[in-house]
C-alpha atoms as a PDB file:
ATOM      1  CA  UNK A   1      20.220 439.161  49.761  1.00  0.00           C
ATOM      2  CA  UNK A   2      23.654 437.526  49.385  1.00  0.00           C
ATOM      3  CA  UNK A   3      25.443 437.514  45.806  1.00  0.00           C
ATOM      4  CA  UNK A   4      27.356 434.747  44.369  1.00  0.00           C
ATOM      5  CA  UNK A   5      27.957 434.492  40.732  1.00  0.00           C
ATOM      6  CA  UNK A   6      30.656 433.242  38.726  1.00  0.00           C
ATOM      7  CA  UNK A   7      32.000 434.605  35.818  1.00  0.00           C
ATOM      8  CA  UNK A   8      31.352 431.409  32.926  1.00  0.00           C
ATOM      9  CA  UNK A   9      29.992 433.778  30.472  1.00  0.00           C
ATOM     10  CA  UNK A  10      31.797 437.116  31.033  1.00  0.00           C
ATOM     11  CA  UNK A  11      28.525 438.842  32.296  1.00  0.00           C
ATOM     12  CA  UNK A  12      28.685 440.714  35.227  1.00  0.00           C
ATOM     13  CA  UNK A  13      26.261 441.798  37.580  1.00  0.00           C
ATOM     14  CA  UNK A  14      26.344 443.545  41.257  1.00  0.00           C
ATOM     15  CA  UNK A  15      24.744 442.572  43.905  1.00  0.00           C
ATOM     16  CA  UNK A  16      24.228 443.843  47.642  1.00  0.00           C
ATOM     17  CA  UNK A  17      26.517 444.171  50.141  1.00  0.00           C
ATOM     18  CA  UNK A  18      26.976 441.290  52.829  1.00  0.00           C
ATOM     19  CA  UNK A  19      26.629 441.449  56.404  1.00  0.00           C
ATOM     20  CA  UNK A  20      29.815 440.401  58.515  1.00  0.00           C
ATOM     21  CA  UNK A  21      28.413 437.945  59.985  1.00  0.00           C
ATOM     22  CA  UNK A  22      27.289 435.925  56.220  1.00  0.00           C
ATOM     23  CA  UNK A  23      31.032 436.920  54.946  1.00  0.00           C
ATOM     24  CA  UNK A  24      32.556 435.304  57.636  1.00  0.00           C
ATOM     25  CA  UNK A  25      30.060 432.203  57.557  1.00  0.00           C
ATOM     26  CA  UNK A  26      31.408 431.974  54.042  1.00  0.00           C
ATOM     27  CA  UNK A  27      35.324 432.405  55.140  1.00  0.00           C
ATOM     28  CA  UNK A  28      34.799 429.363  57.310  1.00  0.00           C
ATOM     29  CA  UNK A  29      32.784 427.279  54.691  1.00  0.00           C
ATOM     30  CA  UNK A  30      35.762 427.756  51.892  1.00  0.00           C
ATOM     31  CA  UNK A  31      38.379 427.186  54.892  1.00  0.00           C
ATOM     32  CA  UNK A  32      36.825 424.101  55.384  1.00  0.00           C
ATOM     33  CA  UNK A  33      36.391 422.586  52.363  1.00  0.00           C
ATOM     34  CA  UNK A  34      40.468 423.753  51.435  1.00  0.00           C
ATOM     35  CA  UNK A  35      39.562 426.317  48.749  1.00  0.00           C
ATOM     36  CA  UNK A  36      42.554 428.741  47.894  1.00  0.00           C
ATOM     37  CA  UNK A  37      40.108 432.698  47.768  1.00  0.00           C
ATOM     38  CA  UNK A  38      41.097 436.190  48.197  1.00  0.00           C
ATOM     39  CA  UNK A  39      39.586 438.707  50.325  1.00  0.00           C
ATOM     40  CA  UNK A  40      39.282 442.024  48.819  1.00  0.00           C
ATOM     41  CA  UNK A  41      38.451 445.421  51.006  1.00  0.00           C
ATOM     42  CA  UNK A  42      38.303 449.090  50.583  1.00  0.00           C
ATOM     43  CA  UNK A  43      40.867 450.455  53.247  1.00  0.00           C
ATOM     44  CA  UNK A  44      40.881 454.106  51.988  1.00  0.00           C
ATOM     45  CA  UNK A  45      38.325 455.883  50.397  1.00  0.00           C
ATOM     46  CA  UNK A  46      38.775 459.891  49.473  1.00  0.00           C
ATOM     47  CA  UNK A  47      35.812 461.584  47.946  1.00  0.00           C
ATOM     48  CA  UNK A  48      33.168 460.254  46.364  1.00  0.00           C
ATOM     49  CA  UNK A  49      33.290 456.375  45.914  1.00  0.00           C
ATOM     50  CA  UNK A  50      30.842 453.328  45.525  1.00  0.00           C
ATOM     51  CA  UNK A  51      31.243 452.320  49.090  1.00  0.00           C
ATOM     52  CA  UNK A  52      33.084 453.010  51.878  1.00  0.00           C
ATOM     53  CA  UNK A  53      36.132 451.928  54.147  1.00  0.00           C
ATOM     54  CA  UNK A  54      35.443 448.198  55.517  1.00  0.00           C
ATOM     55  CA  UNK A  55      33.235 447.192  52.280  1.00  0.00           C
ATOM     56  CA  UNK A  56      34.717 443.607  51.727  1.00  0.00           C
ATOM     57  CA  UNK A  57      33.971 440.620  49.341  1.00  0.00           C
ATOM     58  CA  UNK A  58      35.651 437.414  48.369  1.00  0.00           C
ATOM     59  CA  UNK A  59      36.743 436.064  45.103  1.00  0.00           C
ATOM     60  CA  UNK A  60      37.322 432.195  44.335  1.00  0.00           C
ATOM     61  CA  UNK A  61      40.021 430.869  41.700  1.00  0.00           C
ATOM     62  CA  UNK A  62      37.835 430.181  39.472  1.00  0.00           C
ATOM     63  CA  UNK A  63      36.189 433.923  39.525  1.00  0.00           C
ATOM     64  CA  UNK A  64      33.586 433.485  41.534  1.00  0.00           C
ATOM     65  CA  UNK A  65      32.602 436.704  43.521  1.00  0.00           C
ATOM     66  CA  UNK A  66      30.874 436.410  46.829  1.00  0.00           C
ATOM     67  CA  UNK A  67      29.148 439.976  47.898  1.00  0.00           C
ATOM     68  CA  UNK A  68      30.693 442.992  46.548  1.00  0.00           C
ATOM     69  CA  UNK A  69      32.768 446.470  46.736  1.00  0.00           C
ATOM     70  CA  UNK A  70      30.552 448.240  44.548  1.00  0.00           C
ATOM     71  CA  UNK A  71      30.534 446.570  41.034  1.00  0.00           C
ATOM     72  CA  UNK A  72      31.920 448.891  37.971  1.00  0.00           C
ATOM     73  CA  UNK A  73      35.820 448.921  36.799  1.00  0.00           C
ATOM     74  CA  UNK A  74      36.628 449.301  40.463  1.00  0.00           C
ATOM     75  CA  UNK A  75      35.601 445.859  41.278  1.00  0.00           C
ATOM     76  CA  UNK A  76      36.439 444.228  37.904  1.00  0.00           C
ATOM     77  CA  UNK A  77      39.541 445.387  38.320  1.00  0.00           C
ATOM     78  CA  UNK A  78      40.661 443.975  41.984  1.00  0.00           C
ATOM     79  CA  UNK A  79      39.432 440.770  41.318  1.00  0.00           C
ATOM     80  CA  UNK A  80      41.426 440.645  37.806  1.00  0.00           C
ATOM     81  CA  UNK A  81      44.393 441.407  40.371  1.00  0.00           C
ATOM     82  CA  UNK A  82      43.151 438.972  42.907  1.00  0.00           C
ATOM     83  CA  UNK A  83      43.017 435.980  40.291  1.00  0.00           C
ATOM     84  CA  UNK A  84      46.281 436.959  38.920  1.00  0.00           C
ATOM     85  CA  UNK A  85      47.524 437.160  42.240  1.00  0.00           C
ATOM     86  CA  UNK A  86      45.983 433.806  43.389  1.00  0.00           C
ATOM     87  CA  UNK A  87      47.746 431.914  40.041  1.00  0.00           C
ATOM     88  CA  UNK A  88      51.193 433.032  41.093  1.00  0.00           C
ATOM     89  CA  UNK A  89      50.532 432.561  44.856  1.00  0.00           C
ATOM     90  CA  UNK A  90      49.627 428.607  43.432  1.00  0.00           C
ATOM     91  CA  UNK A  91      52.866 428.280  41.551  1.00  0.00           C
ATOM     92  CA  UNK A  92      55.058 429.619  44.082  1.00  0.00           C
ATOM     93  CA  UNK A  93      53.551 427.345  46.302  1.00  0.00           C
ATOM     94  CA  UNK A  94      54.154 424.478  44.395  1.00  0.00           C
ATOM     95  CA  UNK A  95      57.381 425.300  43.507  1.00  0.00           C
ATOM     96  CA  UNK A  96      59.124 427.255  46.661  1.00  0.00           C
ATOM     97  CA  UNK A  97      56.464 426.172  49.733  1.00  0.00           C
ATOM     98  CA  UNK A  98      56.457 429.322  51.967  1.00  0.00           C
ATOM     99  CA  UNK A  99      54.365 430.188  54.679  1.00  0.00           C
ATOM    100  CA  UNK A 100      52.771 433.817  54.270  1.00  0.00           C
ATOM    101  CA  UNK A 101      50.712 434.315  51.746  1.00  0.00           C
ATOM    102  CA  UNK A 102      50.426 437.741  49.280  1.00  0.00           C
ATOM    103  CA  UNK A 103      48.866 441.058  49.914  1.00  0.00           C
ATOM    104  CA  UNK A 104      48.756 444.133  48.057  1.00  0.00           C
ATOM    105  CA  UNK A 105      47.322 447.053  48.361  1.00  0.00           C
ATOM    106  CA  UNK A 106      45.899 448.756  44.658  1.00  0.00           C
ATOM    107  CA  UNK A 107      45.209 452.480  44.367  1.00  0.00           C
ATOM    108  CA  UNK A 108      42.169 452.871  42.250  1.00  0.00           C
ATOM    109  CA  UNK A 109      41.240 456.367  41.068  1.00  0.00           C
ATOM    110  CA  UNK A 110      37.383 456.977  40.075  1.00  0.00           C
ATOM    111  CA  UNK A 111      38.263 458.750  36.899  1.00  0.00           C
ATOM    112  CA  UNK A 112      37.661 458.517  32.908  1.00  0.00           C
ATOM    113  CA  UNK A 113      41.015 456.002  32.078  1.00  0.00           C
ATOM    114  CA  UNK A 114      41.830 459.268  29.628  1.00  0.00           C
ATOM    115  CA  UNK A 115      42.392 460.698  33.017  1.00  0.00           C
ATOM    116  CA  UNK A 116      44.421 458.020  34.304  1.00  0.00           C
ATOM    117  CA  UNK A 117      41.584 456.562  36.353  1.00  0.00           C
ATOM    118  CA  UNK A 118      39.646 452.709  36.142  1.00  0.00           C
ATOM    119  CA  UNK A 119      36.934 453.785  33.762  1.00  0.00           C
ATOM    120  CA  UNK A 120      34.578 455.738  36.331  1.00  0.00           C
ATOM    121  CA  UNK A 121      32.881 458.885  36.823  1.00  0.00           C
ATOM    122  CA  UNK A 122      32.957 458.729  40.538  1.00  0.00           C
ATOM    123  CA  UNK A 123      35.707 461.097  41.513  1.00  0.00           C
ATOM    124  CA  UNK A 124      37.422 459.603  44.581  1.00  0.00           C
ATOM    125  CA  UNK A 125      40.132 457.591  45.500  1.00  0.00           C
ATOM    126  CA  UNK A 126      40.035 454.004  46.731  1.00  0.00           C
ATOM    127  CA  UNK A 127      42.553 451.921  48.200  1.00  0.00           C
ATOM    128  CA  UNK A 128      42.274 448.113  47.478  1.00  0.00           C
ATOM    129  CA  UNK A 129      43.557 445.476  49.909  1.00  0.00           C
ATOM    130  CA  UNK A 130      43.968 442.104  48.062  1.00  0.00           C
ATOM    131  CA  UNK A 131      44.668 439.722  50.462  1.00  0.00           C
ATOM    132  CA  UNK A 132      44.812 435.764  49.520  1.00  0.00           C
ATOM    133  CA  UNK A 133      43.442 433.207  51.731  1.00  0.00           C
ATOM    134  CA  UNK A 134      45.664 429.663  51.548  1.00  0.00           C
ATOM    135  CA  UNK A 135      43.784 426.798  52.493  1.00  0.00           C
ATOM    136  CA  UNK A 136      45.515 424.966  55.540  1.00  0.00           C
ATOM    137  CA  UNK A 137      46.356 422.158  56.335  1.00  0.00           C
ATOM    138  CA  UNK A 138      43.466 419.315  57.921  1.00  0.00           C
ATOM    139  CA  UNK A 139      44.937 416.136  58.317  1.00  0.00           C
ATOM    140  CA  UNK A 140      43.092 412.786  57.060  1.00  0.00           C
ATOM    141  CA  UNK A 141      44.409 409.846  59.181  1.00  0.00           C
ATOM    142  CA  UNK A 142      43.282 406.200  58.245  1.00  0.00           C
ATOM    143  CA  UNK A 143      43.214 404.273  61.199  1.00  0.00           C
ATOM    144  CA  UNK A 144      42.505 404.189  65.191  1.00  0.00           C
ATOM    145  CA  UNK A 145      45.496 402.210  66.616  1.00  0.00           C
ATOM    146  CA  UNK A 146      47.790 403.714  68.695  1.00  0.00           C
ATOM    147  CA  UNK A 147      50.241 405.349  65.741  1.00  0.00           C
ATOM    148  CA  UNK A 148      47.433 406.824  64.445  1.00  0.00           C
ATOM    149  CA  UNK A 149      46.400 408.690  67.600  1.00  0.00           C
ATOM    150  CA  UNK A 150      49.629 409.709  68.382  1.00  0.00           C
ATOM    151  CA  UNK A 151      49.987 411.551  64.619  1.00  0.00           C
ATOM    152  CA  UNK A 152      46.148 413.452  65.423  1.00  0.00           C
ATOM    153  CA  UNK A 153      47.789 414.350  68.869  1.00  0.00           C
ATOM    154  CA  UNK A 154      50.816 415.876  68.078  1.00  0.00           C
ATOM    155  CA  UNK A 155      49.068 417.300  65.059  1.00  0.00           C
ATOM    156  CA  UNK A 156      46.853 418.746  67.977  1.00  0.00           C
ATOM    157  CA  UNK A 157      50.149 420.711  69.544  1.00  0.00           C
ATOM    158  CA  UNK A 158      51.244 422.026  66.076  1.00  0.00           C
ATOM    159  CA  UNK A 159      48.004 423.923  65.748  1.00  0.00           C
ATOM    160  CA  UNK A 160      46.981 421.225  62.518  1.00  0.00           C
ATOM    161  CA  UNK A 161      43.132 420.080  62.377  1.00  0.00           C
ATOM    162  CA  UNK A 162      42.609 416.213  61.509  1.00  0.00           C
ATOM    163  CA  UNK A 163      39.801 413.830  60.645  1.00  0.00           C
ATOM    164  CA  UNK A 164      40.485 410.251  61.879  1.00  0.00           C
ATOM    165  CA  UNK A 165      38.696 407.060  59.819  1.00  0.00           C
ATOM    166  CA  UNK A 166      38.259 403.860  61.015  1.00  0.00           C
ATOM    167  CA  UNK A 167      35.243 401.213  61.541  1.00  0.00           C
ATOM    168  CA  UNK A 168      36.888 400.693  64.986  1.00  0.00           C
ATOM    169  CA  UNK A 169      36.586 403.474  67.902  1.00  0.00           C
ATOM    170  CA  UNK A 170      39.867 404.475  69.256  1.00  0.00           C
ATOM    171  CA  UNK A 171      40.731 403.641  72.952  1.00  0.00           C
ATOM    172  CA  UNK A 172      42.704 407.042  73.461  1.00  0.00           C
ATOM    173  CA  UNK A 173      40.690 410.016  74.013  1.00  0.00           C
ATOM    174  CA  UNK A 174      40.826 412.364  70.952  1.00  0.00           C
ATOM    175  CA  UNK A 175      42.133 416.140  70.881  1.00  0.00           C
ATOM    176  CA  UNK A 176      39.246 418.552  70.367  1.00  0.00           C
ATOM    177  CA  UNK A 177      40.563 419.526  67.193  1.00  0.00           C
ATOM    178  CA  UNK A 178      40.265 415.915  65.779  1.00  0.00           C
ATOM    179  CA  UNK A 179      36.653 414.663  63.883  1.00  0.00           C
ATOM    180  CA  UNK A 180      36.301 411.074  64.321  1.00  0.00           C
ATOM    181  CA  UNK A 181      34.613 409.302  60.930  1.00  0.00           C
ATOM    182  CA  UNK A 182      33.277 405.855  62.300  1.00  0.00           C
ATOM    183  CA  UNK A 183      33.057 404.201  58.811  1.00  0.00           C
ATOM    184  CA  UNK A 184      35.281 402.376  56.517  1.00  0.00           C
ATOM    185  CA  UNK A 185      37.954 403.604  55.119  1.00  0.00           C
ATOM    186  CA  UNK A 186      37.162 403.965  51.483  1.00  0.00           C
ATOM    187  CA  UNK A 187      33.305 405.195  51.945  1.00  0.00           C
ATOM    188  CA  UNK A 188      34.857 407.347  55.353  1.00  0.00           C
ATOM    189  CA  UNK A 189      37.638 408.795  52.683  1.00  0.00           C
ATOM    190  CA  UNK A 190      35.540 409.357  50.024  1.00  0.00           C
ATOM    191  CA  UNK A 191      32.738 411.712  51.985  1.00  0.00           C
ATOM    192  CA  UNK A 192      35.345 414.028  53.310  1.00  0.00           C
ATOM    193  CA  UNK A 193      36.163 417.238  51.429  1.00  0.00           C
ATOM    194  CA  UNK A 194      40.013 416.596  50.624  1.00  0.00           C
ATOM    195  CA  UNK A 195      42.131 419.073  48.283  1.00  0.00           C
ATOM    196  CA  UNK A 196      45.214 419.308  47.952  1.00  0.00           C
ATOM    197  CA  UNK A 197      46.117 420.974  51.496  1.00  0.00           C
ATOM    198  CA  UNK A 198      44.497 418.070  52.555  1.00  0.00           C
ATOM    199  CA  UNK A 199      47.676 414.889  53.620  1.00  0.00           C
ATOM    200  CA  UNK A 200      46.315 411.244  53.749  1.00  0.00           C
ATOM    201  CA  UNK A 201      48.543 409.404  56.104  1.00  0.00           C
ATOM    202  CA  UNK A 202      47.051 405.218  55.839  1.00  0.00           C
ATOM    203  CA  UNK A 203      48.060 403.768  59.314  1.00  0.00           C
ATOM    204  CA  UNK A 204      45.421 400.929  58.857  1.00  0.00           C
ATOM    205  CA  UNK A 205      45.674 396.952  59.413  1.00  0.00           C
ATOM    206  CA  UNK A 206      46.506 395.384  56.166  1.00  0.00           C
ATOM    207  CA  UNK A 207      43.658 394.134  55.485  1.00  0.00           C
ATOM    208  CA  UNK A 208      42.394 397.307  55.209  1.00  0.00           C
ATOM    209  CA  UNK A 209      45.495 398.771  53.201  1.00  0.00           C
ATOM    210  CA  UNK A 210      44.119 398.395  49.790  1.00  0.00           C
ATOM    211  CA  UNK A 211      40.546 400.093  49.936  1.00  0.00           C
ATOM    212  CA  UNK A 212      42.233 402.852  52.060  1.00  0.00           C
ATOM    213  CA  UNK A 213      45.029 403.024  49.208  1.00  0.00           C
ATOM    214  CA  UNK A 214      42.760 403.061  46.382  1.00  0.00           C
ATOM    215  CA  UNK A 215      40.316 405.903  48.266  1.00  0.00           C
ATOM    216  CA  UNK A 216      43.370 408.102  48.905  1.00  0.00           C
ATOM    217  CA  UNK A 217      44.255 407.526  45.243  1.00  0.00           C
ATOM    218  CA  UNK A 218      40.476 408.929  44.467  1.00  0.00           C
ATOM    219  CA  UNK A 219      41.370 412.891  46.103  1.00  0.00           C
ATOM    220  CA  UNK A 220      43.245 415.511  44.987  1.00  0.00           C
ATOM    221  CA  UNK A 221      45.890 415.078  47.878  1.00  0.00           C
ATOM    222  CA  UNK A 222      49.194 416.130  47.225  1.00  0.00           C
ATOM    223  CA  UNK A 223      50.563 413.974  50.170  1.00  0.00           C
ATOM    224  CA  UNK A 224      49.993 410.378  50.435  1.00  0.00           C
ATOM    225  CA  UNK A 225      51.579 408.565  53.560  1.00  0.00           C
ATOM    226  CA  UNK A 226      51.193 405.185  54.091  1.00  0.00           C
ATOM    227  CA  UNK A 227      52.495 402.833  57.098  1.00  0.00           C
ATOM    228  CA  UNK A 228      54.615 399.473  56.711  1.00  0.00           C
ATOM    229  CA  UNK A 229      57.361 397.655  55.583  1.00  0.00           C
ATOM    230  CA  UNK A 230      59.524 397.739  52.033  1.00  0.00           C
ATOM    231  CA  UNK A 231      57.948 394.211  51.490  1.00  0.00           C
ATOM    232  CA  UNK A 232      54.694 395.526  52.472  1.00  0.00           C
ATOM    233  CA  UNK A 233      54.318 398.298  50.736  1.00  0.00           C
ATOM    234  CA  UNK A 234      55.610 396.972  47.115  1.00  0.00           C
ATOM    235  CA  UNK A 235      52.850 393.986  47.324  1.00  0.00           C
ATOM    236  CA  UNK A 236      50.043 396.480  48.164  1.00  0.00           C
ATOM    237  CA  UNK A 237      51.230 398.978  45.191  1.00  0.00           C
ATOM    238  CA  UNK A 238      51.296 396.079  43.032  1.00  0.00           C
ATOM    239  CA  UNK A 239      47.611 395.014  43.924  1.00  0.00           C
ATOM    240  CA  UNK A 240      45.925 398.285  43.216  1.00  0.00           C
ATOM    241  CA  UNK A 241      48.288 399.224  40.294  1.00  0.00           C
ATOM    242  CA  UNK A 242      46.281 395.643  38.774  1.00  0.00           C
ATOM    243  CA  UNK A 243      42.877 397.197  40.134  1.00  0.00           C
ATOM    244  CA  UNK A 244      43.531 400.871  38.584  1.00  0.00           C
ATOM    245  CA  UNK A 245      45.315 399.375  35.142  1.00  0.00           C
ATOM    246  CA  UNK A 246      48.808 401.397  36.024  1.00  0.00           C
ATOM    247  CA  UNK A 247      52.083 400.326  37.031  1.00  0.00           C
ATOM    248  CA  UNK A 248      54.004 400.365  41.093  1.00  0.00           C
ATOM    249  CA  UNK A 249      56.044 402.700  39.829  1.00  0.00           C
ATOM    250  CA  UNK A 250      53.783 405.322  38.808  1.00  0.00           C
ATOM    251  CA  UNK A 251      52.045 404.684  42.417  1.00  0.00           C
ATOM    252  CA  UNK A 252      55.446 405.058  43.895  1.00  0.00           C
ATOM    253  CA  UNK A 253      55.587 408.904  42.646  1.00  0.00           C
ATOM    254  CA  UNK A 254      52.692 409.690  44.497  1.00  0.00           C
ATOM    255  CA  UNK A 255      52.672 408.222  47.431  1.00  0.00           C
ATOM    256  CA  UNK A 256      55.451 408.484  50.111  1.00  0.00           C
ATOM    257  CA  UNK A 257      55.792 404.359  51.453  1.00  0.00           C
ATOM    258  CA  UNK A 258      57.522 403.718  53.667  1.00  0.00           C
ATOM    259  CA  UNK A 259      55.840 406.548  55.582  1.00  0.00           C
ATOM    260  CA  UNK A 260      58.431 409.016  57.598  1.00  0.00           C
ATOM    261  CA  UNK A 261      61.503 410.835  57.709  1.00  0.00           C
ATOM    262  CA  UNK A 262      64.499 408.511  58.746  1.00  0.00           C
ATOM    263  CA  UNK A 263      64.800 409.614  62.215  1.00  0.00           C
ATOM    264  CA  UNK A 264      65.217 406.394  63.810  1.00  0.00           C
ATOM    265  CA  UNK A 265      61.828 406.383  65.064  1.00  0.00           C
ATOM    266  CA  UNK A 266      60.649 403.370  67.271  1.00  0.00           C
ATOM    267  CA  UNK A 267      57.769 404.380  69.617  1.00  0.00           C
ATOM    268  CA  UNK A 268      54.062 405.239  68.288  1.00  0.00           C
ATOM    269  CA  UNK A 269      55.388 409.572  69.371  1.00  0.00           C
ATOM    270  CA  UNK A 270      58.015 408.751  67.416  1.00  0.00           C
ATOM    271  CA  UNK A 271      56.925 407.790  63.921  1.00  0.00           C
ATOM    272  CA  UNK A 272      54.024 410.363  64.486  1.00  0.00           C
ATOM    273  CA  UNK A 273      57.096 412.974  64.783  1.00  0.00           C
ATOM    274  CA  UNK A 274      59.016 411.450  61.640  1.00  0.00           C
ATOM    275  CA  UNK A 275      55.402 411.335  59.797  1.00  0.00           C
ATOM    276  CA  UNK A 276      54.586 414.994  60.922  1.00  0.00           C
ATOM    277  CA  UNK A 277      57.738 416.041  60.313  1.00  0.00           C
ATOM    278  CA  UNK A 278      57.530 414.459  56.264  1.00  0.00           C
ATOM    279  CA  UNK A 279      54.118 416.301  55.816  1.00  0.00           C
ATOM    280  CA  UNK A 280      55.591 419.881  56.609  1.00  0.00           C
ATOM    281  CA  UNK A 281      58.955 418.784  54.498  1.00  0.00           C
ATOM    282  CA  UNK A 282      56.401 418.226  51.775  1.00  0.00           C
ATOM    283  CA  UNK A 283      54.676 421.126  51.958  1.00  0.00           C
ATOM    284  CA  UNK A 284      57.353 423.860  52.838  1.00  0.00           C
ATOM    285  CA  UNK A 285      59.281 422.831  50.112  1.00  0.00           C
ATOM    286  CA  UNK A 286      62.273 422.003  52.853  1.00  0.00           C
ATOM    287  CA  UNK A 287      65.444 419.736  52.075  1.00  0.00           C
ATOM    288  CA  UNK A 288      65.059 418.400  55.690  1.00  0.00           C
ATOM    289  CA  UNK A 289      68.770 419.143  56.519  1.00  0.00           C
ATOM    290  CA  UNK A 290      70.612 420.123  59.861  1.00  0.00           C
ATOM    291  CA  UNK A 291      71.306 423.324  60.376  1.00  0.00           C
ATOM    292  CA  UNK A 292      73.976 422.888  62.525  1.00  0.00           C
ATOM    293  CA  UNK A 293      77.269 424.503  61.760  1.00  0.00           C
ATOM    294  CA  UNK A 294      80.260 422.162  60.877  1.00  0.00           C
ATOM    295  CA  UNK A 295      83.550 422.031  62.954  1.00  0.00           C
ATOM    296  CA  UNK A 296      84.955 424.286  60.423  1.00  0.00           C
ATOM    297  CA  UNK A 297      82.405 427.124  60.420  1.00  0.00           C
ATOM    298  CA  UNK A 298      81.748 426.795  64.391  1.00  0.00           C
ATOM    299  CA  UNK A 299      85.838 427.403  64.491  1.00  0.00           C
ATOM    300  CA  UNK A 300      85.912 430.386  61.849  1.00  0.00           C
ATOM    301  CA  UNK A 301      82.900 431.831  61.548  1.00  0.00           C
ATOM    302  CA  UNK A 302      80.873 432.753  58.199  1.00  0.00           C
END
């Protein structure tokens, strides 16, 4: 038996413990679909305690609980800490970028709270590791010419999954890490589990530009990247701002057009590297400057 329950009307209940093998089936199913959890597990247990060192379970944003560490005020308790934990981790995130993620450990004694303890009769001492999961980054590129397989590829070498979507096959051979979505762009888009770790670069013919824009539009991306030039761009924003009722402008907020950091790129490596290079700036939080000393500091020193 596997628990999952959520936590809409503040009951509680416990549930059996999970096998590795089902928590890490369950790892790799919120991985993929870009869910922000938090793994909880007993690392220390002295005396007598619920269950023992290695006892894990996972907790979603929303409260959900996936298997369990014993149930009681011990396990109410971490997971209060691992929500908490998972708000901040969200705002920092947006705010700052970063690239580690928290982790605490909690010392939980088994005693009456008159006693200083959780709420429980147990006796021990348990040590809590709360450790939250970021989702990662998986690529979504629109299109199957040669800029778009040259973003997937270098994506390959920085360790970055991607889905490609096109009606057309690519000629280049794909990295291993890259799913290939042989439909259009806006029903291809639209069946793919995107969230907000989740960039949309549109490298499509344009044609294709609008459906692909107004799909993109449809997620909860945070990064929107689309290909072309300053004329280009504006008359596409101004057809779906008519379709979706708003204004260019407000499309212009969300989505970076043209795509790519001004790094003089020419070649399809090129604007893949400028494109790439955009994403992370986006997600890091990073001003994108040189770190290069000036004349003056290489002479002087700090």
């Amino acid at each position: 038996m596997v628990l999952i329950y959520g936590r809409a009307d503040n009951t509680l209940e416990v549930g059996s413990a999970m096998r590795p093998s089902e928590l890490y089936a369950e790892i790799a199913e919120l991985s993929q679909k870009g869910e922000r959890f938090a793994m909880i597990t007993i690392v220390g247990a002295h005396g007598s305690s619920p269950r023992g060192i290695g006892a894990k379970m996972l907790v979603l944003e929303d409260g959900t609980r996936i298997g369990t560490i014993g149930g009681d005020c011990l396990e109410n308790d971490s997971v209060d800490a691992a929500i908490r934990m998972m708000a901040e981790d969200k705002a920092n995130a947006e705010k700052k970028g970063g690239w580690e993620a928290p982790l605490k450990v909690l010392q939980m004694l088994l005693e009456e709270e008159e006693a200083g303890g959780v709420g429980m009769l147990c006796g021990g001492k348990v040590d809590v590791m709360v450790e939250i999961v970021r989702p990662e980054l998986h690529l979504v590129v629109a299109g199957s010419g040669p800029v778009a397989t040259s973003i997937v590829r270098l994506a390959d070498f920085l360790d970055i999954p991607s889905t490609l979507v096109d009606p057309f096959p690519p000629r280049d051979k794909l990295p291993d890490s890259t799913k290939f979505v042989n439909e259009h762009h806006e029903a291809g888009i639209a069946k793919l589990p995107i969230g907000e770790n989740s960039p949309i670069i549109l490298v499509t013919r344009h044609k294709n530009d609008v459906p692909a824009l107004r799909a993109a539009l449809a997620t909860k991306a945070s990064y929107i990247g689309m290909i072309g030039s300053k004329h280009r761009v504006q008359t596409i924003f101004g057809r779906v701002a008519k379709e979706l009722g708003a204004d260019a402008a407000s499309l212009a907020k969300r989505v970076y057009a043209p795509v790519g950091l001004d790094v003089g790129a020419y070649t399809p490596a090129e604007i893949a590297l400028s494109i790439l290079a955009e994403i992370l700036t986006h997600y890091r939080k990073s001003t994108a400057q040189s770190k290069a000393l000036s004349p003056l500091q290489k002479a002087v020193g700090p």
